[in-house]
Each structure stands twice: as C-alpha cells, then as structure tokens.
Protein backbone atom coordinates (compact mmCIF):
# COMPACT_ATOMS: atom_id res chain seq x y z
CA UNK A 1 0.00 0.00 0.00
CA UNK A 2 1.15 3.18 -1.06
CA UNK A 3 1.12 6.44 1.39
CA UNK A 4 0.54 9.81 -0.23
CA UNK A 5 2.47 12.39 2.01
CA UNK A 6 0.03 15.01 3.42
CA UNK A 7 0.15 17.59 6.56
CA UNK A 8 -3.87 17.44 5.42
CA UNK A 9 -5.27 16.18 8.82
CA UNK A 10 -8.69 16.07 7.16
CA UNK A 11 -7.50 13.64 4.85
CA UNK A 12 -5.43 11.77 7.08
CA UNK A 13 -8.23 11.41 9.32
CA UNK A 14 -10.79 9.91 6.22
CA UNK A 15 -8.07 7.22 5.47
CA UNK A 16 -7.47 6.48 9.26
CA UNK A 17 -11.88 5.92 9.42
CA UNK A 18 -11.80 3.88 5.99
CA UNK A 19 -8.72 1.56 7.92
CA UNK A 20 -10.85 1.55 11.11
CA UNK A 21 -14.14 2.81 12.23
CA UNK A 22 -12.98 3.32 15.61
CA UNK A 23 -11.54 7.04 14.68
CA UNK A 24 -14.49 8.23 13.93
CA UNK A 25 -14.82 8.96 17.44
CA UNK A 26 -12.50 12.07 17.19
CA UNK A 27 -13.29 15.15 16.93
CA UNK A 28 -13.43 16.01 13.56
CA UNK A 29 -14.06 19.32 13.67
CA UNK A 30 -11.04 20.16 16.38
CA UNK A 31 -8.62 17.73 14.30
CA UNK A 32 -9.79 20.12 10.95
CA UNK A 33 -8.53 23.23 12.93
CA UNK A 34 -5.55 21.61 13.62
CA UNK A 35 -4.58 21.06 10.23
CA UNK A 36 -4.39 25.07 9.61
CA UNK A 37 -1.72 24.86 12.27
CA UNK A 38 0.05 22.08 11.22
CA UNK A 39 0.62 23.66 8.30
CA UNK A 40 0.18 27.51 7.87
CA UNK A 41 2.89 27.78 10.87
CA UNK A 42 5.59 26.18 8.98
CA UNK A 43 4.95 28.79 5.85
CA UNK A 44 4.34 31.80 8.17
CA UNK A 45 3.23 34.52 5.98
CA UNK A 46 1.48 36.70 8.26
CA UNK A 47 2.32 36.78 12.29
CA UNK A 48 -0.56 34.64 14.30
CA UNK A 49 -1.61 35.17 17.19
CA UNK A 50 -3.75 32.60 19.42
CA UNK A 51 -5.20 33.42 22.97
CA UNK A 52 -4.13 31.09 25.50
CA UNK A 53 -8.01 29.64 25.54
CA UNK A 54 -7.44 28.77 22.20
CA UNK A 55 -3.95 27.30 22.48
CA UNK A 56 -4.72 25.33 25.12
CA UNK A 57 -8.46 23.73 23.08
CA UNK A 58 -5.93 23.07 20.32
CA UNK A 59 -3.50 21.04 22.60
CA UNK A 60 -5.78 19.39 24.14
CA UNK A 61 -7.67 18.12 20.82
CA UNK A 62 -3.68 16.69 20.14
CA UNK A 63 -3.09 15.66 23.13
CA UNK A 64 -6.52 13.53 22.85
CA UNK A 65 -5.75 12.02 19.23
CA UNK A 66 -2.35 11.19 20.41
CA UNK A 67 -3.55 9.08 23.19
CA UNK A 68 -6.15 7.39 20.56
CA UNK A 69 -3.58 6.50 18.16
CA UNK A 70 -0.85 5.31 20.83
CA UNK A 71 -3.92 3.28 22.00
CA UNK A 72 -5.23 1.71 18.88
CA UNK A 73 -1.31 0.61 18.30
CA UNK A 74 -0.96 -0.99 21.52
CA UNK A 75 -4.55 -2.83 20.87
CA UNK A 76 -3.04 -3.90 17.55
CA UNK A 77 0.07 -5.28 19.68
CA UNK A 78 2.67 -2.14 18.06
CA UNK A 79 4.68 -0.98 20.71
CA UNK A 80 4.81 2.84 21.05
C-alpha cells in the first residue's frame, strides 16, 4: 500500500476511518482546525496570534488524538 504524504489532517483522518471505524470517534471538527496549524505555521506569511483559551483547546484536541492512536497501536500489539 502506497502512502501519499500530506500535513492534510482532514485527509489523514478519512483514510485512518476507511482503515478503522474506531476514529471516527474524534473530533473532527477540532482535528480540521488543527490542520491550519500544522501547516500555515511552517509557511508563516502573516504573524498569528492565538489566545491562551485557544492554544490550550488546540492542545488538548492533540493531546486527545495522540492518546487514541498510541492506543489503537498498543490494541493492535505495536509498541509505542
């Protein structure tokens, strides 16, 4: 199986689902906002700002897939 590079959460997300249901407990919507920040902050153009309210919704919404994936690899019997 081939692997298209993408920073694209969205679309990482869709092939994780297709591969297993399970992910589509995430949230979807937080994991979308991410993918602005995964990639507009590597190509700064303009200066953004976040409050900390904001920062801290976005790490948490990481911190939460993070902890799903590490999961679903242990349940598969990958070590993390």
């Amino acid at each position: 199986m081939r692997v298209t590079k993408t920073h694209d959460l969205e679309t990482i997300l869709a092939f994780c689902i297709e591969k297993d249901k399970k992910f589509e407990r995430l949230d979807k919507d937080g994991i979308y906002e991410l993918t602005f920040y995964a990639v507009e902050i590597r190509y700064p153009e303009e200066y953004i700002e976040l409050s900390i309210d904001e920062a801290r919704a976005l790490y948490e919404t990481a911190k939460e897939v993070k902890e799903f994936v590490v999961e679903r690899l242990r349940e598969k019997g990958l070590r993390w």
